[in-house]
PDB file of N, CA and C in Angstrom:
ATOM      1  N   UNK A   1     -80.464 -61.208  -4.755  1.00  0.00           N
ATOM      2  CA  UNK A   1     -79.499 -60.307  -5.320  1.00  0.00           C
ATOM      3  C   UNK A   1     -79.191 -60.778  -6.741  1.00  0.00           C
ATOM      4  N   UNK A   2     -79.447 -59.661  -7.521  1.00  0.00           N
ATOM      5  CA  UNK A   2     -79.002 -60.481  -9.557  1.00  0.00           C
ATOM      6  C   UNK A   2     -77.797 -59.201  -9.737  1.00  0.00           C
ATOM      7  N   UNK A   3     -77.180 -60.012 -10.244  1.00  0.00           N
ATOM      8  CA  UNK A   3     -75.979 -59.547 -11.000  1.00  0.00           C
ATOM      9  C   UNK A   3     -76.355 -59.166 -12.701  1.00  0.00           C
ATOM     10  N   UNK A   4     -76.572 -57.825 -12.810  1.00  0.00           N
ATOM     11  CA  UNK A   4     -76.681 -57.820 -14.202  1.00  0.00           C
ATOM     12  C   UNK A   4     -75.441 -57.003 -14.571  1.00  0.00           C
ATOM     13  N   UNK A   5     -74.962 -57.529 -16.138  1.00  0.00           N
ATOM     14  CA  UNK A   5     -74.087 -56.613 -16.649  1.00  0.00           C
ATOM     15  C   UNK A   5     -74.609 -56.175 -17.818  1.00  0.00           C
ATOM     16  N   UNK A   6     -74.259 -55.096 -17.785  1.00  0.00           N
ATOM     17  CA  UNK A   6     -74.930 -54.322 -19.354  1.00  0.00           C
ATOM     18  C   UNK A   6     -73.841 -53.737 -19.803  1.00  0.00           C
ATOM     19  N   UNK A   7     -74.443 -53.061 -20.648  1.00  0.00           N
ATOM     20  CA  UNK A   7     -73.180 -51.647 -21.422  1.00  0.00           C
ATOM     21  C   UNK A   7     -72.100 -50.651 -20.377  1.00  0.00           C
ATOM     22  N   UNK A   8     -73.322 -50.233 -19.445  1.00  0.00           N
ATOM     23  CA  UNK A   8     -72.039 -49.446 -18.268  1.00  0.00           C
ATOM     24  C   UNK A   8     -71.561 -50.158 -17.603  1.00  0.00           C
ATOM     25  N   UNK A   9     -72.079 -51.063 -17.398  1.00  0.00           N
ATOM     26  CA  UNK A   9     -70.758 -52.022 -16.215  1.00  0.00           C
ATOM     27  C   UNK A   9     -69.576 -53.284 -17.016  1.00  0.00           C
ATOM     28  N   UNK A  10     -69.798 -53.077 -18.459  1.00  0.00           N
ATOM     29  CA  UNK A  10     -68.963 -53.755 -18.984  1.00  0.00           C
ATOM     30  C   UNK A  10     -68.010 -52.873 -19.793  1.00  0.00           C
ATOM     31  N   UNK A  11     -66.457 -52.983 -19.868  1.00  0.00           N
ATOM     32  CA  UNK A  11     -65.812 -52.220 -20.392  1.00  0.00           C
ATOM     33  C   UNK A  11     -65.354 -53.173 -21.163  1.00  0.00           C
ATOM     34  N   UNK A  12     -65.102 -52.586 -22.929  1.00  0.00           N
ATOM     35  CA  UNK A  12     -63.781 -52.879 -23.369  1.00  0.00           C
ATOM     36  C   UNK A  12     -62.472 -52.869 -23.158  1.00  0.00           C
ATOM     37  N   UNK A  13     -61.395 -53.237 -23.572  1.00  0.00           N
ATOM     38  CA  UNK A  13     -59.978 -52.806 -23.231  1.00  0.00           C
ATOM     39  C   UNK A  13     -60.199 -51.454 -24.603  1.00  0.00           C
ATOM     40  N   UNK A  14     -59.341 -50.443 -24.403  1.00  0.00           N
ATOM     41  CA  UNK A  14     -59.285 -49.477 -25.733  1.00  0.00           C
ATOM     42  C   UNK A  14     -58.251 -50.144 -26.559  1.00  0.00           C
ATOM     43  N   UNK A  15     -58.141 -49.983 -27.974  1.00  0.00           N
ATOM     44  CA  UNK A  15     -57.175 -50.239 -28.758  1.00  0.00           C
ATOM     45  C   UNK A  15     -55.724 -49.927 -28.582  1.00  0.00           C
ATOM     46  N   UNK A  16     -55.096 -50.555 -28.620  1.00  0.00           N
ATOM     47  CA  UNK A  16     -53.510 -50.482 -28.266  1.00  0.00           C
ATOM     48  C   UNK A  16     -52.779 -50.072 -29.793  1.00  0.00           C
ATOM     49  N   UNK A  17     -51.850 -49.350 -29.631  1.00  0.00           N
ATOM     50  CA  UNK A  17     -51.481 -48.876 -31.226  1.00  0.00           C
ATOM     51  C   UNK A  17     -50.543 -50.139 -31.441  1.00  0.00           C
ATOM     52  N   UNK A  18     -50.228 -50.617 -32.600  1.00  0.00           N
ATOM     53  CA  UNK A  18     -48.987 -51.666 -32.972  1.00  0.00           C
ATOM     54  C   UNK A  18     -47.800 -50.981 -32.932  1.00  0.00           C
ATOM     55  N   UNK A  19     -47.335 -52.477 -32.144  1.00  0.00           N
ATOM     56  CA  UNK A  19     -46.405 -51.695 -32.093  1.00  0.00           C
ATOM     57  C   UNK A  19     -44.876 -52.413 -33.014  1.00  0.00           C
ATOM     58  N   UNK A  20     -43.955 -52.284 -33.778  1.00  0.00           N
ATOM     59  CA  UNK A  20     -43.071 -53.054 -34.710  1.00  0.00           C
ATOM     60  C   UNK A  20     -42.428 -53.954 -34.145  1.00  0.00           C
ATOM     61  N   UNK A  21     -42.736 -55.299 -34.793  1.00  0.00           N
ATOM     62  CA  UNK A  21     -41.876 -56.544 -34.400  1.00  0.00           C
ATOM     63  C   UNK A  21     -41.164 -56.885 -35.146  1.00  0.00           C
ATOM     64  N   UNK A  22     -39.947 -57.731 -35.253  1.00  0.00           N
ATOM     65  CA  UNK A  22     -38.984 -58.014 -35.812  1.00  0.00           C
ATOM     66  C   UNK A  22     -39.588 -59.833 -36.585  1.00  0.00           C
ATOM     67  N   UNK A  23     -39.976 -58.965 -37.939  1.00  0.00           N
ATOM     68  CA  UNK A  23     -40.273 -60.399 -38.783  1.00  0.00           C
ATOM     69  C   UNK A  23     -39.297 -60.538 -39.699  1.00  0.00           C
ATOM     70  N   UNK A  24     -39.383 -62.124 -40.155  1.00  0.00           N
ATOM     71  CA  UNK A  24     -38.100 -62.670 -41.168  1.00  0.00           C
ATOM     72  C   UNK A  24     -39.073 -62.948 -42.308  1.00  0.00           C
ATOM     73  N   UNK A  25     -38.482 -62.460 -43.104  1.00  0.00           N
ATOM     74  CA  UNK A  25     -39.571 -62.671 -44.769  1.00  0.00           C
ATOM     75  C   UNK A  25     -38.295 -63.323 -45.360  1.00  0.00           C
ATOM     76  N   UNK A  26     -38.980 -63.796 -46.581  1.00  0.00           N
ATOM     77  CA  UNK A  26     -38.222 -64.144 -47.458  1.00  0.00           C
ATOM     78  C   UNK A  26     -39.105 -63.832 -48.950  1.00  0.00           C
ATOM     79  N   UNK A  27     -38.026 -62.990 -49.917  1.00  0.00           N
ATOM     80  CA  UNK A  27     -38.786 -62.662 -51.377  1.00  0.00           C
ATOM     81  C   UNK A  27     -37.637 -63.353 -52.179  1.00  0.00           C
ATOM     82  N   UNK A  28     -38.293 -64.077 -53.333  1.00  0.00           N
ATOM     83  CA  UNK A  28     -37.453 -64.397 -54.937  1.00  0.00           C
ATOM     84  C   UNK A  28     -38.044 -63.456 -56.129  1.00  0.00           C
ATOM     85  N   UNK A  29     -36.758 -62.884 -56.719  1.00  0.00           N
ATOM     86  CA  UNK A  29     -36.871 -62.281 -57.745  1.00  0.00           C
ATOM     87  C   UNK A  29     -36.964 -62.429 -58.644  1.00  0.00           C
ATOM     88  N   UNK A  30     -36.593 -62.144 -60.130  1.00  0.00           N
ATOM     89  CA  UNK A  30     -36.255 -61.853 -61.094  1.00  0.00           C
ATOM     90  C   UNK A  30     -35.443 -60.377 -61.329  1.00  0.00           C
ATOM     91  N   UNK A  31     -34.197 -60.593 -62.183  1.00  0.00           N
ATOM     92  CA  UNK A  31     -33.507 -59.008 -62.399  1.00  0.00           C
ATOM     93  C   UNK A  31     -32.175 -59.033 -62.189  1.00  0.00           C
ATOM     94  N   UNK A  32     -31.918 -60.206 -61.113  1.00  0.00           N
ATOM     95  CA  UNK A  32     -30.472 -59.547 -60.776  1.00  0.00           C
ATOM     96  C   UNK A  32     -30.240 -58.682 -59.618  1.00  0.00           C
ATOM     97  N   UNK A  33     -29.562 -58.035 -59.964  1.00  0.00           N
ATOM     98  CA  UNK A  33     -28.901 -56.653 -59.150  1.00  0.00           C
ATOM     99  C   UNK A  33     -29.991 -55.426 -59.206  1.00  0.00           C
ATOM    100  N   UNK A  34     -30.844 -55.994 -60.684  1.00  0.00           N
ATOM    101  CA  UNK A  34     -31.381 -54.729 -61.007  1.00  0.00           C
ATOM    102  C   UNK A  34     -32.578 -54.765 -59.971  1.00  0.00           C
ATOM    103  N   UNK A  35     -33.021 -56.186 -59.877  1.00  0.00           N
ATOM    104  CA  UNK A  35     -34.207 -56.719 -59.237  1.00  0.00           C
ATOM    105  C   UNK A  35     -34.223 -56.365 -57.870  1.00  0.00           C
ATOM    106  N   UNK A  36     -33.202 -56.583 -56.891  1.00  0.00           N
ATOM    107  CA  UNK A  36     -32.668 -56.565 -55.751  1.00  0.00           C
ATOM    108  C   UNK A  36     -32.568 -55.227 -55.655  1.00  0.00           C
ATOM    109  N   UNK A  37     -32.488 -54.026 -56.093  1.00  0.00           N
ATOM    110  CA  UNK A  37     -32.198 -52.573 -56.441  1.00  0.00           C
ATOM    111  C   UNK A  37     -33.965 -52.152 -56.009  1.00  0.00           C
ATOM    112  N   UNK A  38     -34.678 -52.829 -56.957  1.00  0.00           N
ATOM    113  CA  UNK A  38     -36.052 -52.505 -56.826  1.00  0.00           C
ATOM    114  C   UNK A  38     -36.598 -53.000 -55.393  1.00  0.00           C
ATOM    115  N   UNK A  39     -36.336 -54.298 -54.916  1.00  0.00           N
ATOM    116  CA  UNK A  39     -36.777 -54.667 -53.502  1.00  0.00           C
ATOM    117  C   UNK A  39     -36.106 -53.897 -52.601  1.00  0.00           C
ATOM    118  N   UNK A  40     -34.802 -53.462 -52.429  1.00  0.00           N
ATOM    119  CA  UNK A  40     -34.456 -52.719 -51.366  1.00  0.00           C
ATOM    120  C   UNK A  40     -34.772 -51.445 -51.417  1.00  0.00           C
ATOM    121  N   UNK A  41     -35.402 -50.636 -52.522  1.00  0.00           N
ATOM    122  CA  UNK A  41     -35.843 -49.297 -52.988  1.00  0.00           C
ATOM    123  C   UNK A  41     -37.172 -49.470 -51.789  1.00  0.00           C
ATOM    124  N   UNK A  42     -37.739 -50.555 -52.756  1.00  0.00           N
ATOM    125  CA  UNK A  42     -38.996 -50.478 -51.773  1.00  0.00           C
ATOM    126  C   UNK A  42     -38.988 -50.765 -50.574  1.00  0.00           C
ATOM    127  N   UNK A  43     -38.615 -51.337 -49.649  1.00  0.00           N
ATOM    128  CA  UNK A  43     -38.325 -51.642 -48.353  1.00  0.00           C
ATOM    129  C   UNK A  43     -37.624 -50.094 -47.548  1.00  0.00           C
ATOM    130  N   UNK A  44     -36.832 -49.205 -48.507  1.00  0.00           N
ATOM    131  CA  UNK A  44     -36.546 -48.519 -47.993  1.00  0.00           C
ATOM    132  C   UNK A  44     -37.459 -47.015 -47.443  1.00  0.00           C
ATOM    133  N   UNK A  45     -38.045 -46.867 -49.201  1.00  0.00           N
ATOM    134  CA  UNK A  45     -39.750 -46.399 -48.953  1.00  0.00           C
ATOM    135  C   UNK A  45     -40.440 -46.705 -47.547  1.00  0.00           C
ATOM    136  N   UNK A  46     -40.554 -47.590 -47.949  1.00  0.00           N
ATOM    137  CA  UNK A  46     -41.893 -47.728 -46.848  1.00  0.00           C
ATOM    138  C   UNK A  46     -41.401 -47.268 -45.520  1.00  0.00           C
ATOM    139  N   UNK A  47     -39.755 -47.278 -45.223  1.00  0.00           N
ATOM    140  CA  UNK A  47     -39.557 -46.630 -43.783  1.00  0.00           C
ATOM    141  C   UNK A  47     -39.237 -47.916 -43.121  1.00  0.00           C
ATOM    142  N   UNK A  48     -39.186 -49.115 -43.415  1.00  0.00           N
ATOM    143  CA  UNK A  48     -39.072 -50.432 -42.681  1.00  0.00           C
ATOM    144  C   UNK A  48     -37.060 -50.638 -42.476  1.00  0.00           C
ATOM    145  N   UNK A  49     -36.663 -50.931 -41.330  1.00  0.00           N
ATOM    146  CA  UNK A  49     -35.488 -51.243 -40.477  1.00  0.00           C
ATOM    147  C   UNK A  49     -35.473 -52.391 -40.948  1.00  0.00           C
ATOM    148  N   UNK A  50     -34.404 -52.470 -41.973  1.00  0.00           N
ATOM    149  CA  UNK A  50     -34.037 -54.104 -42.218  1.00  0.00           C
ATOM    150  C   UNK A  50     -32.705 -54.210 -41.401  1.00  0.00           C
ATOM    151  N   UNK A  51     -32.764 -55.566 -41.088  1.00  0.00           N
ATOM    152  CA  UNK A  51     -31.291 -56.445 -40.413  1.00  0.00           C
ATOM    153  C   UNK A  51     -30.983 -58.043 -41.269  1.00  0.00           C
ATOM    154  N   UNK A  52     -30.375 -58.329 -40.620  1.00  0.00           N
ATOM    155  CA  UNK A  52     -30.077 -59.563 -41.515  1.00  0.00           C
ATOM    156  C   UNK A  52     -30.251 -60.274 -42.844  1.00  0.00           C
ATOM    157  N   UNK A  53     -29.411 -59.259 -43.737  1.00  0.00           N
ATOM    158  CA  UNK A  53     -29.944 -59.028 -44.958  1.00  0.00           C
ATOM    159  C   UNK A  53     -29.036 -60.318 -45.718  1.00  0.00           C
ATOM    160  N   UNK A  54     -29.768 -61.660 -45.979  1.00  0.00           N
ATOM    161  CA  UNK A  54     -29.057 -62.291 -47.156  1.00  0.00           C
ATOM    162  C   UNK A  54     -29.340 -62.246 -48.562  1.00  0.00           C
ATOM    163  N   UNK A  55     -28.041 -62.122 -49.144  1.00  0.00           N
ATOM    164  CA  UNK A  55     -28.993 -61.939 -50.801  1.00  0.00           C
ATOM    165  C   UNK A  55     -28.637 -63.159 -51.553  1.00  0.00           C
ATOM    166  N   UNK A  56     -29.276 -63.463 -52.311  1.00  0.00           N
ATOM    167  CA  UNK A  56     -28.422 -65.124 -52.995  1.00  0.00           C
ATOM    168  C   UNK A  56     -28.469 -64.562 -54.471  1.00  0.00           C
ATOM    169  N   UNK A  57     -27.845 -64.475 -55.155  1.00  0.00           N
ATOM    170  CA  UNK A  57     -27.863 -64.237 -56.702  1.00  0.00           C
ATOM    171  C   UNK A  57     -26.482 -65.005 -57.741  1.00  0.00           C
ATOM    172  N   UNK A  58     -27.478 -65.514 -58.343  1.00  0.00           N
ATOM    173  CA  UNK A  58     -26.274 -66.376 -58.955  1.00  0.00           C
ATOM    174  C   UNK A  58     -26.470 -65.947 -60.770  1.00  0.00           C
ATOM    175  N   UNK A  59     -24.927 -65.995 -61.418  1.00  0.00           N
ATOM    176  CA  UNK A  59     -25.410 -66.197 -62.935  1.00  0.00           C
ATOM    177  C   UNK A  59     -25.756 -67.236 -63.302  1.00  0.00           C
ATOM    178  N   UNK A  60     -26.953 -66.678 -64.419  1.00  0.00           N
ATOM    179  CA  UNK A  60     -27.645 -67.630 -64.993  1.00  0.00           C
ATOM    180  C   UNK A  60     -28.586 -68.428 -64.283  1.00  0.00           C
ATOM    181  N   UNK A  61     -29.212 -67.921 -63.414  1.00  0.00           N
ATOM    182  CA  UNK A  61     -30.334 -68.442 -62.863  1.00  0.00           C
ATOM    183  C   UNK A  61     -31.619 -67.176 -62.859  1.00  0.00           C
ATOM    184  N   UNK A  62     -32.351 -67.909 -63.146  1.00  0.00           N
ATOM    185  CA  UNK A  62     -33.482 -67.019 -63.393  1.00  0.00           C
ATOM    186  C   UNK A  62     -33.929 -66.406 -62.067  1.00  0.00           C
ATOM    187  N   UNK A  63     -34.692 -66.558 -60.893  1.00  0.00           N
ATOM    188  CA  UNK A  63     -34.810 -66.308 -59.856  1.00  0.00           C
ATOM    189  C   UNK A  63     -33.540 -65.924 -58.476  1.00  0.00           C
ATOM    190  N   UNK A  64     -33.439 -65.026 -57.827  1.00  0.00           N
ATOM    191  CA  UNK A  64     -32.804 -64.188 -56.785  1.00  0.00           C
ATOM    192  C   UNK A  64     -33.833 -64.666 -55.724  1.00  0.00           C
ATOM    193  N   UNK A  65     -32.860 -64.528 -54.175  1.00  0.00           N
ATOM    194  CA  UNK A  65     -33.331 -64.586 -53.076  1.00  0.00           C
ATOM    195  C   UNK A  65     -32.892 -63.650 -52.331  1.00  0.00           C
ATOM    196  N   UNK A  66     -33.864 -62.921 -51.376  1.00  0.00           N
ATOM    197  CA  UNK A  66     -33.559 -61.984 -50.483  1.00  0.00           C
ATOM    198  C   UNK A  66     -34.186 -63.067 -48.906  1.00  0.00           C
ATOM    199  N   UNK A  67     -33.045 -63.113 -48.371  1.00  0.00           N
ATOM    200  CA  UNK A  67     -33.561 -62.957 -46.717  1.00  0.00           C
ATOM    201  C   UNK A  67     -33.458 -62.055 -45.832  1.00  0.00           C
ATOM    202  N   UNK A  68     -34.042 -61.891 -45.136  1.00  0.00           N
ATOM    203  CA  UNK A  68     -33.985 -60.321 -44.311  1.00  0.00           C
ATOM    204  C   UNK A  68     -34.879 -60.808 -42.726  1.00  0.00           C
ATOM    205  N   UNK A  69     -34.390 -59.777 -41.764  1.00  0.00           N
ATOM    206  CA  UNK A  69     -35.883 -59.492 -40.587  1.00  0.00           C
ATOM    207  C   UNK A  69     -35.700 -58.161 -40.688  1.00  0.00           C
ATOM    208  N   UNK A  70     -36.910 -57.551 -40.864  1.00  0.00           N
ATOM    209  CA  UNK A  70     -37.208 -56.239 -40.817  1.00  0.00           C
ATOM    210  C   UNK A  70     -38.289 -56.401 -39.467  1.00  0.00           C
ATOM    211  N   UNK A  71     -38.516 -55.075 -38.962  1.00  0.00           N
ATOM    212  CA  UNK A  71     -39.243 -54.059 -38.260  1.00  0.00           C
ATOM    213  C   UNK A  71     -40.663 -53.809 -38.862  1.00  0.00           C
ATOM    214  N   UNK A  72     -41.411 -54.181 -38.288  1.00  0.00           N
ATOM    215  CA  UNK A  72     -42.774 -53.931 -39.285  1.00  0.00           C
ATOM    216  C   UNK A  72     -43.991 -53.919 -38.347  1.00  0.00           C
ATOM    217  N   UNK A  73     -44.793 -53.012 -38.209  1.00  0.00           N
ATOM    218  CA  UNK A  73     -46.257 -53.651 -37.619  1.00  0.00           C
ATOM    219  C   UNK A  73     -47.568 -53.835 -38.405  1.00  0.00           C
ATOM    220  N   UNK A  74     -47.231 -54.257 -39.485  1.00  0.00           N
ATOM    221  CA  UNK A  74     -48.219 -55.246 -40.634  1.00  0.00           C
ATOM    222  C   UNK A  74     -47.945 -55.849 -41.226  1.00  0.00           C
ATOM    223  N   UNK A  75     -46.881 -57.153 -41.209  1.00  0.00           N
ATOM    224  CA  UNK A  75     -46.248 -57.992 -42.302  1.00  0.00           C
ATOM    225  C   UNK A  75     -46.970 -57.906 -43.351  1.00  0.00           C
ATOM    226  N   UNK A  76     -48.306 -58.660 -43.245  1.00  0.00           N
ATOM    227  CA  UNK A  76     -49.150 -59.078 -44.208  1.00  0.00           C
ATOM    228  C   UNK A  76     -49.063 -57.611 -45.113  1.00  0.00           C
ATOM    229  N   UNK A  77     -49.277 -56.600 -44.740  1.00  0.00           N
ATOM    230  CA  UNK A  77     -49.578 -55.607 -45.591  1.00  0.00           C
ATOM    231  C   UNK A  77     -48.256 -54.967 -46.622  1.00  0.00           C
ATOM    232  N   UNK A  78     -47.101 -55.543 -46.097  1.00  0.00           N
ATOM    233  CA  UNK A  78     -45.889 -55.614 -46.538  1.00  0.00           C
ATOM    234  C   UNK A  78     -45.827 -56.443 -47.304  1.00  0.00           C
ATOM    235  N   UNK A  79     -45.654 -57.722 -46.998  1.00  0.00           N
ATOM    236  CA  UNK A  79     -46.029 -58.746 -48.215  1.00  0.00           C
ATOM    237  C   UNK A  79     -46.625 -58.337 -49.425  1.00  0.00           C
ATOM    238  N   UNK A  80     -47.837 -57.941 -49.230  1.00  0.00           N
ATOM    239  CA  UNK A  80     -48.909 -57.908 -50.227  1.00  0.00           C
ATOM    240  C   UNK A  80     -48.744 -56.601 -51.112  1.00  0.00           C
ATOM    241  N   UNK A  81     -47.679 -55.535 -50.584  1.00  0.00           N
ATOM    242  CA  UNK A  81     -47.157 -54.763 -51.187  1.00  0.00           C
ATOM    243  C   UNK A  81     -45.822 -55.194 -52.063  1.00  0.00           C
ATOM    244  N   UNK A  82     -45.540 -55.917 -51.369  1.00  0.00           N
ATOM    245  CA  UNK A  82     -43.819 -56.430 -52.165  1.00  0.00           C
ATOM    246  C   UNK A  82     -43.914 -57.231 -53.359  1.00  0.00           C
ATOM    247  N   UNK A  83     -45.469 -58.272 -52.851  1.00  0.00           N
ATOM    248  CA  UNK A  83     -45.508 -58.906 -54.304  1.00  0.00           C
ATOM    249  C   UNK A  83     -46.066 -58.128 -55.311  1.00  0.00           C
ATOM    250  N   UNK A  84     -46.605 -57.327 -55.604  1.00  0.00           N
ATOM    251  CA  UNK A  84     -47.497 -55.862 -56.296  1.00  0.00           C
ATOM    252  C   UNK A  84     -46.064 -55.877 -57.262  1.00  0.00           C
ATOM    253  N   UNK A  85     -44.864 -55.462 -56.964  1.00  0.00           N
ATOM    254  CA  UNK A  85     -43.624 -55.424 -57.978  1.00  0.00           C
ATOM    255  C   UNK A  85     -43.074 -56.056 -58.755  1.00  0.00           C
ATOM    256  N   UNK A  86     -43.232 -55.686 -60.089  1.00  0.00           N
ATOM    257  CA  UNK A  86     -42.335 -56.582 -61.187  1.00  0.00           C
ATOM    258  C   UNK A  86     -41.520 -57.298 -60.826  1.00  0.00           C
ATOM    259  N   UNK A  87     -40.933 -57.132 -60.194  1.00  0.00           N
ATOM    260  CA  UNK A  87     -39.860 -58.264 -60.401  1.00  0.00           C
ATOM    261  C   UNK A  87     -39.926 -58.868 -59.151  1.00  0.00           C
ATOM    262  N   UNK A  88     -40.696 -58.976 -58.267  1.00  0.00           N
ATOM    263  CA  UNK A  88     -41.238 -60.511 -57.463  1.00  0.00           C
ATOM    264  C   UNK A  88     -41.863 -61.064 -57.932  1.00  0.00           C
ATOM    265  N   UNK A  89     -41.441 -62.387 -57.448  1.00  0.00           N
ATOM    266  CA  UNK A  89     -42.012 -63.670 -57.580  1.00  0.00           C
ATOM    267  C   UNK A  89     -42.983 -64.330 -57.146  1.00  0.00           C
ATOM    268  N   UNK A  90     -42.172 -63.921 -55.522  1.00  0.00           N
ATOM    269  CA  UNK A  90     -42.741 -64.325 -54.099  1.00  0.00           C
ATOM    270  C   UNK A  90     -42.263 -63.900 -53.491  1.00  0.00           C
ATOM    271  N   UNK A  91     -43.615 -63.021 -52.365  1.00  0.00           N
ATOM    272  CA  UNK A  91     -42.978 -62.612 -50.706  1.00  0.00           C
ATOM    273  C   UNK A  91     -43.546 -63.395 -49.690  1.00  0.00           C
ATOM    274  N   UNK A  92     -42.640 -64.310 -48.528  1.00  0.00           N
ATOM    275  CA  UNK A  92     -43.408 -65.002 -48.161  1.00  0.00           C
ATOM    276  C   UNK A  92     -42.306 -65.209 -46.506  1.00  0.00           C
ATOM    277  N   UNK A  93     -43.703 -64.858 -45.011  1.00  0.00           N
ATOM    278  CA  UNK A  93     -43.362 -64.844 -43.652  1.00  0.00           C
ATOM    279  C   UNK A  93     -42.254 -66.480 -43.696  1.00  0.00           C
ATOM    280  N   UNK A  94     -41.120 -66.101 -43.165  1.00  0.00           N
ATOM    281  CA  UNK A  94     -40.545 -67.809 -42.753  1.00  0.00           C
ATOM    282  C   UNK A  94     -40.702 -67.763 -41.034  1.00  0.00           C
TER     283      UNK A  94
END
């Protein structure tokens, strides 16, 4: 008795759609208020559920911090969109 497996007796699983997990990013700016205006513009675009939104902005410092967890099912592709904007620095998974 042989056991063969081929194409019909082997199945894939089908693709599962993504589905949104709750990631914590962290971006530094440049701008200010004005800067922080532009990151939450965009975050809002894209349709992404932010929560835990810290902002750090101080005078006279060149760089701003945003912490956040947003809703997302492609960080990476979020990231790589966020840094694309003038006035990031850095977007980066904590």
């Amino acid at each position: 008795m042989s056991l063969a497996i081929g194409p019909a007796t082997h199945r894939m699983p089908s693709a599962r759609a993504a589905f949104p997990m709750r990631r914590r990013i962290a971006t530094y700016f440049t701008g200010g208020v004005e800067g922080l205006l532009t990151l939450s513009s965009a975050l809002h675009q894209g349709g992404h559920q932010v929560h835990d939104l810290t902002v750090d902005i101080h005078d006279g410092v060149a760089e701003s911090s945003v912490v956040c967890t947003i809703m997302t099912t492609d960080v990476e592709q979020l990231l790589e969109s966020l840094r694309q904007l003038p006035a990031i620095v850095s977007a980066e998974l904590l």
